[in-house]
PDB file of N, CA and C in Angstrom:
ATOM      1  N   UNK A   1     -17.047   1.311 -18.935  1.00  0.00           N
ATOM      2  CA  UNK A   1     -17.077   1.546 -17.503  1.00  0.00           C
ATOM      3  C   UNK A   1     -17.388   0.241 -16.797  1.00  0.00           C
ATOM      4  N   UNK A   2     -17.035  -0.063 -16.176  1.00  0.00           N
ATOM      5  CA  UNK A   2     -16.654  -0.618 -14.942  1.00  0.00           C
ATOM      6  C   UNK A   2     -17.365  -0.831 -13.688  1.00  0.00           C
ATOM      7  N   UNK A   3     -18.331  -1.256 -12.956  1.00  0.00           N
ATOM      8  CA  UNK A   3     -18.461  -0.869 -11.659  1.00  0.00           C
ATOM      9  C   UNK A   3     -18.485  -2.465 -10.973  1.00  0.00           C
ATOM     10  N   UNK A   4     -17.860  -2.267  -9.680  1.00  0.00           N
ATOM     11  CA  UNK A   4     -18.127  -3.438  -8.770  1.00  0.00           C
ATOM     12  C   UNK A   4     -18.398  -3.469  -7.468  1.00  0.00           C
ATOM     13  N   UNK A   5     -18.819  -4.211  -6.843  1.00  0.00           N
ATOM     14  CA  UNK A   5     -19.042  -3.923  -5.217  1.00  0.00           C
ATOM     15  C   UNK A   5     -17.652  -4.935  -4.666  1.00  0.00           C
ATOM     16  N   UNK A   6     -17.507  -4.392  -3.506  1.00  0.00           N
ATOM     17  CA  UNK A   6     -16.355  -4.547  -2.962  1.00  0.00           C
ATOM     18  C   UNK A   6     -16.728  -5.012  -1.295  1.00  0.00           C
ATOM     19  N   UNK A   7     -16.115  -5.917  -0.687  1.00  0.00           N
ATOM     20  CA  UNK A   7     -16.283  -6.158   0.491  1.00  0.00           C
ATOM     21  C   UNK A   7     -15.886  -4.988   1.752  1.00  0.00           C
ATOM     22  N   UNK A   8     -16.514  -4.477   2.503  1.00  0.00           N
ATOM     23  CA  UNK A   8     -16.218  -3.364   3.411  1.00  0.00           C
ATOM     24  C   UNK A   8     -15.027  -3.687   3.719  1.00  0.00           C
ATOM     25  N   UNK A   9     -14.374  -4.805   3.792  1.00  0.00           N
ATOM     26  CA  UNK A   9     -12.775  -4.303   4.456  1.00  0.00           C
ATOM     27  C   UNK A   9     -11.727  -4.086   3.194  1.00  0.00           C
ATOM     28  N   UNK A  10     -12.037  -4.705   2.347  1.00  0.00           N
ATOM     29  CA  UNK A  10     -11.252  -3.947   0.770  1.00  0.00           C
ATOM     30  C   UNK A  10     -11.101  -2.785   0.389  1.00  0.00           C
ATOM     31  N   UNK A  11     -12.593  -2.067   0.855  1.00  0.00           N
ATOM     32  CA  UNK A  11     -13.146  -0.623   0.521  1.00  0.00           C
ATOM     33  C   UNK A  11     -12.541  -0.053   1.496  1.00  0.00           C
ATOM     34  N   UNK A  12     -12.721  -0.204   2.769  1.00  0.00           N
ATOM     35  CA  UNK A  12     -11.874   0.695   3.669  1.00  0.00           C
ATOM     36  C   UNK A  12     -10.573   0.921   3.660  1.00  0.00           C
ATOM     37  N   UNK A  13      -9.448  -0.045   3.131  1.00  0.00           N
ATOM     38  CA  UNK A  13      -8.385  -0.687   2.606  1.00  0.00           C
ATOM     39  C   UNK A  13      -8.128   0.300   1.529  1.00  0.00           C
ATOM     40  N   UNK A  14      -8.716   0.336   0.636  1.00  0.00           N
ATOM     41  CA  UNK A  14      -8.486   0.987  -0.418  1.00  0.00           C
ATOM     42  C   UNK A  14      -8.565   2.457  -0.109  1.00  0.00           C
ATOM     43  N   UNK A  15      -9.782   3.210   0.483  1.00  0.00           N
ATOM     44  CA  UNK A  15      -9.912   4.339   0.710  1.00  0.00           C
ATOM     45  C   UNK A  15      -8.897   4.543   1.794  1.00  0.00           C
ATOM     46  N   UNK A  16      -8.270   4.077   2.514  1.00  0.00           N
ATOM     47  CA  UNK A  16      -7.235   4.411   3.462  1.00  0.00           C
ATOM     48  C   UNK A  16      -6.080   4.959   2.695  1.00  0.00           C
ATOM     49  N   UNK A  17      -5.723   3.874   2.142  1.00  0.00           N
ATOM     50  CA  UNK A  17      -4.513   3.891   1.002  1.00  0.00           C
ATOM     51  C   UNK A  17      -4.616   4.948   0.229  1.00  0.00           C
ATOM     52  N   UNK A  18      -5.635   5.477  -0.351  1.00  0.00           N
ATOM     53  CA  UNK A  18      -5.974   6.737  -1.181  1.00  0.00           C
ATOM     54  C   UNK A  18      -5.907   8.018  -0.523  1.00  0.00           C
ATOM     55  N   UNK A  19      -6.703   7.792   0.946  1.00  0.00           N
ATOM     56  CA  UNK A  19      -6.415   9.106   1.691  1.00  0.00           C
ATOM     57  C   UNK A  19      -4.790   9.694   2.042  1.00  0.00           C
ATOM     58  N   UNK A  20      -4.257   8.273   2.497  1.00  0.00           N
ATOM     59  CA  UNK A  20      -2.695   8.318   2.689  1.00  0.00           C
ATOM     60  C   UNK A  20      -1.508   9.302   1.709  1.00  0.00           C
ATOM     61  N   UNK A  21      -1.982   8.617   0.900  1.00  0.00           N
ATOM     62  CA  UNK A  21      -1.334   8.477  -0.716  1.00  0.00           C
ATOM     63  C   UNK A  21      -1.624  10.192  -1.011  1.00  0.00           C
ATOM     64  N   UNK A  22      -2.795  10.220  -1.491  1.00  0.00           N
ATOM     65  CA  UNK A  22      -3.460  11.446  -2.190  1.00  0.00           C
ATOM     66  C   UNK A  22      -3.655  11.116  -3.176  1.00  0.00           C
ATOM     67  N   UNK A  23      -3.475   9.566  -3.564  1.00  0.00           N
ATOM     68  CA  UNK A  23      -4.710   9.370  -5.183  1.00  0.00           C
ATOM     69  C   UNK A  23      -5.767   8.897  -4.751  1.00  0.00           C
ATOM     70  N   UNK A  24      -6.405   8.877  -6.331  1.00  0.00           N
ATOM     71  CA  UNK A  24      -7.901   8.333  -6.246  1.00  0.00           C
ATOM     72  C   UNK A  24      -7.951   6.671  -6.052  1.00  0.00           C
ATOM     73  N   UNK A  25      -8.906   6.561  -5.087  1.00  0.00           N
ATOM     74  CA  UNK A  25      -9.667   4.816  -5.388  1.00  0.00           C
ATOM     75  C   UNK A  25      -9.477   4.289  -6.684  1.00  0.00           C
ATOM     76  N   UNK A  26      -9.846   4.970  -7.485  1.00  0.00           N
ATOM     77  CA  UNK A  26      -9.822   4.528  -8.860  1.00  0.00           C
ATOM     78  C   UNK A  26      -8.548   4.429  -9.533  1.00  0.00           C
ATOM     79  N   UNK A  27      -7.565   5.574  -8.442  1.00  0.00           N
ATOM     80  CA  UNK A  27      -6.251   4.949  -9.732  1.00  0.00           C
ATOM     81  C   UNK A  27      -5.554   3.518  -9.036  1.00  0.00           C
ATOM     82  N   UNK A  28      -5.404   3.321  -7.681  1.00  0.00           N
ATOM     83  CA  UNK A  28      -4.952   2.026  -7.474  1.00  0.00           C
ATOM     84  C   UNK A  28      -6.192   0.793  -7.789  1.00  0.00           C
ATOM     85  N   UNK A  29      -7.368   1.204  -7.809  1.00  0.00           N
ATOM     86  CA  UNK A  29      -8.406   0.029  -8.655  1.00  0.00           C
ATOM     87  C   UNK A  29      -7.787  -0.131  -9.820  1.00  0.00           C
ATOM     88  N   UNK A  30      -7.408   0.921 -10.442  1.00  0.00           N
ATOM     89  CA  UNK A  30      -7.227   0.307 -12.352  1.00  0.00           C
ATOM     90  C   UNK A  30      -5.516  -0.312 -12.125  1.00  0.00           C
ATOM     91  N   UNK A  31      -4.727   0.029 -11.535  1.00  0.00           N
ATOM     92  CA  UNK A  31      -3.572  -0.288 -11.251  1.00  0.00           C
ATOM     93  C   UNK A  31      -3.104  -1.651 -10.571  1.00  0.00           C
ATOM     94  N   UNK A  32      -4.253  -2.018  -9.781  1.00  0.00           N
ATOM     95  CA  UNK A  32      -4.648  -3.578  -9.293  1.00  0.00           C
ATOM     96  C   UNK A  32      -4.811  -4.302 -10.799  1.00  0.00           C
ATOM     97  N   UNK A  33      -5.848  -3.892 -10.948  1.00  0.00           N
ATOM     98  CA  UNK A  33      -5.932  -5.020 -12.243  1.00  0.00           C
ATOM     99  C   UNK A  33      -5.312  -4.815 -13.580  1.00  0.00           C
ATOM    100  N   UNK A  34      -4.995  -4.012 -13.920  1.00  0.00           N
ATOM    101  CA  UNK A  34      -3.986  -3.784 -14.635  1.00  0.00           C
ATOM    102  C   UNK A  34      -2.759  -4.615 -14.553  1.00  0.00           C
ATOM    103  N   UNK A  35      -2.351  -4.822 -13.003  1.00  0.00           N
ATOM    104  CA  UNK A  35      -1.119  -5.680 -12.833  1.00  0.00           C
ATOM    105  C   UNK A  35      -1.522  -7.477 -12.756  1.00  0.00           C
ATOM    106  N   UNK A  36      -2.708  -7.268 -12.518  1.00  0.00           N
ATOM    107  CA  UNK A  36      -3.486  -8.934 -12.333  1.00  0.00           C
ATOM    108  C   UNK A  36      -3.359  -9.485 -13.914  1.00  0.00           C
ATOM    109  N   UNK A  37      -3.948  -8.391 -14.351  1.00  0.00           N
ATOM    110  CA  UNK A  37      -4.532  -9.189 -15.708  1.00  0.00           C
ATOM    111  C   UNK A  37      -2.806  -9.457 -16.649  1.00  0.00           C
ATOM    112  N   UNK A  38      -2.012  -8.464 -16.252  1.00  0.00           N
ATOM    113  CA  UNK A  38      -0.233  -8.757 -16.635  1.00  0.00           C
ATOM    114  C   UNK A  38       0.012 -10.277 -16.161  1.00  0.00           C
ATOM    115  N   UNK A  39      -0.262 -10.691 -15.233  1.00  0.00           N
ATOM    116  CA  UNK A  39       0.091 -11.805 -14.612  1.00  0.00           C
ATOM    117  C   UNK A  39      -0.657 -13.112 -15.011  1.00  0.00           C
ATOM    118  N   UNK A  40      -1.951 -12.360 -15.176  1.00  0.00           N
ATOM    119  CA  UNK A  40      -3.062 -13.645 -15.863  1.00  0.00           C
ATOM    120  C   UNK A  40      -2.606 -13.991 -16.912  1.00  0.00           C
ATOM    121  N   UNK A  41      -2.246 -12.733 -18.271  1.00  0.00           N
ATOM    122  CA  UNK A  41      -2.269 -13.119 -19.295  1.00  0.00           C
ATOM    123  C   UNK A  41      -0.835 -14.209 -19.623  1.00  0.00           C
ATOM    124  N   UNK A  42       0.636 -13.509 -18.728  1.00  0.00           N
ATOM    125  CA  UNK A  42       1.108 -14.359 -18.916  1.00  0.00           C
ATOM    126  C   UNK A  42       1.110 -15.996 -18.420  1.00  0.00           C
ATOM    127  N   UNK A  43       0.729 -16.067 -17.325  1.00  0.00           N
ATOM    128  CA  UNK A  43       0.257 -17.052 -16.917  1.00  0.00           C
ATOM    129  C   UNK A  43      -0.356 -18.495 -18.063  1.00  0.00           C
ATOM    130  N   UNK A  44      -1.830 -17.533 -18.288  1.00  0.00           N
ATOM    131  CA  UNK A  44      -2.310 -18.933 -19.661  1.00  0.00           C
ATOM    132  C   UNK A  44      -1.512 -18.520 -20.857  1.00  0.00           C
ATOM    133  N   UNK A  45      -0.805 -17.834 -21.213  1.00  0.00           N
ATOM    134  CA  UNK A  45       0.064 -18.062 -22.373  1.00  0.00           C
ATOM    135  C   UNK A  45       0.641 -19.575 -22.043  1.00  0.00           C
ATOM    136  N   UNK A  46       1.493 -18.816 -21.070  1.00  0.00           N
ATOM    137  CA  UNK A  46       2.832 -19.949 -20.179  1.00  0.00           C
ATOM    138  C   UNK A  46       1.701 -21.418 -20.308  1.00  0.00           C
ATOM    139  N   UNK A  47       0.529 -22.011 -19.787  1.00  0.00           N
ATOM    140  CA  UNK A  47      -0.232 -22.671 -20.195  1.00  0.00           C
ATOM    141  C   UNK A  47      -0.461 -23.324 -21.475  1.00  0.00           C
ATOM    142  N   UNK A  48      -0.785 -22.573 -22.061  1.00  0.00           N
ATOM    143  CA  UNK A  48      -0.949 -23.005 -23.738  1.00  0.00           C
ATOM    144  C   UNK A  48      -0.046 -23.074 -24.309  1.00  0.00           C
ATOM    145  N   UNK A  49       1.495 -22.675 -24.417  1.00  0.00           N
ATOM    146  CA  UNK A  49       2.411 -23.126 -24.578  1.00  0.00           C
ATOM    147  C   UNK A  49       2.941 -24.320 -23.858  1.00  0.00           C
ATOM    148  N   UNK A  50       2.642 -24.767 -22.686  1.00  0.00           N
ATOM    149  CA  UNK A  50       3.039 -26.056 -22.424  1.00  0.00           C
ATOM    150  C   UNK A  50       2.364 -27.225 -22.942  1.00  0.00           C
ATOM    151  N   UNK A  51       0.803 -26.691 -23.200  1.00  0.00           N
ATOM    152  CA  UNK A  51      -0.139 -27.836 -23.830  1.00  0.00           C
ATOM    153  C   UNK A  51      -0.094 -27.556 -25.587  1.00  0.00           C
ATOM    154  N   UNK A  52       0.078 -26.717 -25.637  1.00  0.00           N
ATOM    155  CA  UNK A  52       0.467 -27.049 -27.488  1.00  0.00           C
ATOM    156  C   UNK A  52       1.811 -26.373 -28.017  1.00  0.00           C
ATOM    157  N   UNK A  53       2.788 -27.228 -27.668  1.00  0.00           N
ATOM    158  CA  UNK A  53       4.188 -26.795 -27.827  1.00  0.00           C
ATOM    159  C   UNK A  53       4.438 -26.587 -29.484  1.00  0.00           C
ATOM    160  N   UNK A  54       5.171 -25.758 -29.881  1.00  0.00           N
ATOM    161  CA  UNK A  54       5.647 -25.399 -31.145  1.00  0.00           C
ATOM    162  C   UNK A  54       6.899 -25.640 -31.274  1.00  0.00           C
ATOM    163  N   UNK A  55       7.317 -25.551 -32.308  1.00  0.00           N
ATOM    164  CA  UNK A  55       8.699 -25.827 -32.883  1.00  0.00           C
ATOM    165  C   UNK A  55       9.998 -25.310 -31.468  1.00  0.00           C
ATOM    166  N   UNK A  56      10.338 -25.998 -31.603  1.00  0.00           N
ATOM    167  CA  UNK A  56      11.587 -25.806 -30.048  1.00  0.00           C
ATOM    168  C   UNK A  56      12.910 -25.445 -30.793  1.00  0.00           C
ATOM    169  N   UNK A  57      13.612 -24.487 -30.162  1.00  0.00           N
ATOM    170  CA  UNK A  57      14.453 -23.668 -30.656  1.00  0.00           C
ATOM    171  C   UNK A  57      15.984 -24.123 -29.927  1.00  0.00           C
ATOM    172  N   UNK A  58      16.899 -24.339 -30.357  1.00  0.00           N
ATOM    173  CA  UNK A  58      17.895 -24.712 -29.394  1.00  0.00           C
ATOM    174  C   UNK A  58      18.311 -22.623 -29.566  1.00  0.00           C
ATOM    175  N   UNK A  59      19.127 -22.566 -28.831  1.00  0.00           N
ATOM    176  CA  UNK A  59      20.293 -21.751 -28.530  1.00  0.00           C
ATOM    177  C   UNK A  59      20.831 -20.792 -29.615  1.00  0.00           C
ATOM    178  N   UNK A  60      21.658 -22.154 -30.492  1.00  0.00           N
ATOM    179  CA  UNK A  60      22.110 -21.000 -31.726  1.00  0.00           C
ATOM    180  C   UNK A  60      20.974 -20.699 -32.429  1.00  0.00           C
ATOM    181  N   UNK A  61      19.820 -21.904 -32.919  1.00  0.00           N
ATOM    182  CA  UNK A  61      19.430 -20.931 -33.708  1.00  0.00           C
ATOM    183  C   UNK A  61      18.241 -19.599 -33.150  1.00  0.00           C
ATOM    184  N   UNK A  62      18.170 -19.365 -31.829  1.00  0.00           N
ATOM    185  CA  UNK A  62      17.869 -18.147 -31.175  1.00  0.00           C
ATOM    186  C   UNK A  62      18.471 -16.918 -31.575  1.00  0.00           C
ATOM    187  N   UNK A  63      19.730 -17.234 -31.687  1.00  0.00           N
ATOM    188  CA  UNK A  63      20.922 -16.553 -31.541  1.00  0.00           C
ATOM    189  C   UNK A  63      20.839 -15.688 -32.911  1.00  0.00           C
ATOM    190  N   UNK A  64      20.833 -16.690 -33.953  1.00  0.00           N
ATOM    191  CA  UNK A  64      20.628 -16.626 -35.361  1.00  0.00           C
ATOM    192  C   UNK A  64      19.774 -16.277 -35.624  1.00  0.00           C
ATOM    193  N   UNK A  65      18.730 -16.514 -35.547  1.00  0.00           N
ATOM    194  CA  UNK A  65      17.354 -15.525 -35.983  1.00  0.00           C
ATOM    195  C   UNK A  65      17.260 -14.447 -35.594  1.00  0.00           C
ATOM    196  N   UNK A  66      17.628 -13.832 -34.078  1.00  0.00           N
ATOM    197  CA  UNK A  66      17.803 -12.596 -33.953  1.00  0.00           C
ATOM    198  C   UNK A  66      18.685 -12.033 -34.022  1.00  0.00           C
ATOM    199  N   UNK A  67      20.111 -12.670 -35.020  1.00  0.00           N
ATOM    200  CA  UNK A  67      21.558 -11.834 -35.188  1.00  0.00           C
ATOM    201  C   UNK A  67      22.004 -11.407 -33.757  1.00  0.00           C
ATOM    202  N   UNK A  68      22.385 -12.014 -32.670  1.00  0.00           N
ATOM    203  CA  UNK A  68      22.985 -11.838 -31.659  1.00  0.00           C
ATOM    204  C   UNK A  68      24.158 -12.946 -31.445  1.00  0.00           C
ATOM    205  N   UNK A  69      24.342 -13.477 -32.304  1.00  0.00           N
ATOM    206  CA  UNK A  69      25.629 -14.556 -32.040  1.00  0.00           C
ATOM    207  C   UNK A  69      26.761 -13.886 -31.625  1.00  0.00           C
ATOM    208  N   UNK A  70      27.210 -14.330 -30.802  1.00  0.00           N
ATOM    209  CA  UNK A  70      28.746 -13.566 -30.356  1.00  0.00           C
ATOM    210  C   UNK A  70      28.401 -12.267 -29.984  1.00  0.00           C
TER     211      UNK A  70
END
């Protein structure tokens, strides 16, 4: 579990959106970060792959390793 405090205009923001809607606070809270942390994670991947690059792949052999040539 989870809990955080939230700035009154976030909270009102949010509970608006919920009243509107007819979901809970809690399902667009987990649905916020749910989509953040999608974005974070790719993000420092995308990061750590630029700072410790691995074997570089041209084209065919993409192609070839996953049997999609032609």
């Amino acid at each position: 579990m989870l809990a955080i405090r939230l700035p009154k205009e976030i909270e009102n923001r949010l509970s608006s959106l919920a009243e509107k809607t007819g979901r809970t606070k809690t399902f667009y809270a987990k649905k916020a970060i749910l989509e953040y942390l999608d974005e974070m994670e790719d993000k420092y991947l995308a990061i750590d792959r630029l700072e410790n690059p691995s074997k570089r792949w041209t084209l065919d052999e993409m192609e070839q390793n996953l049997d999609i040539a032609n």
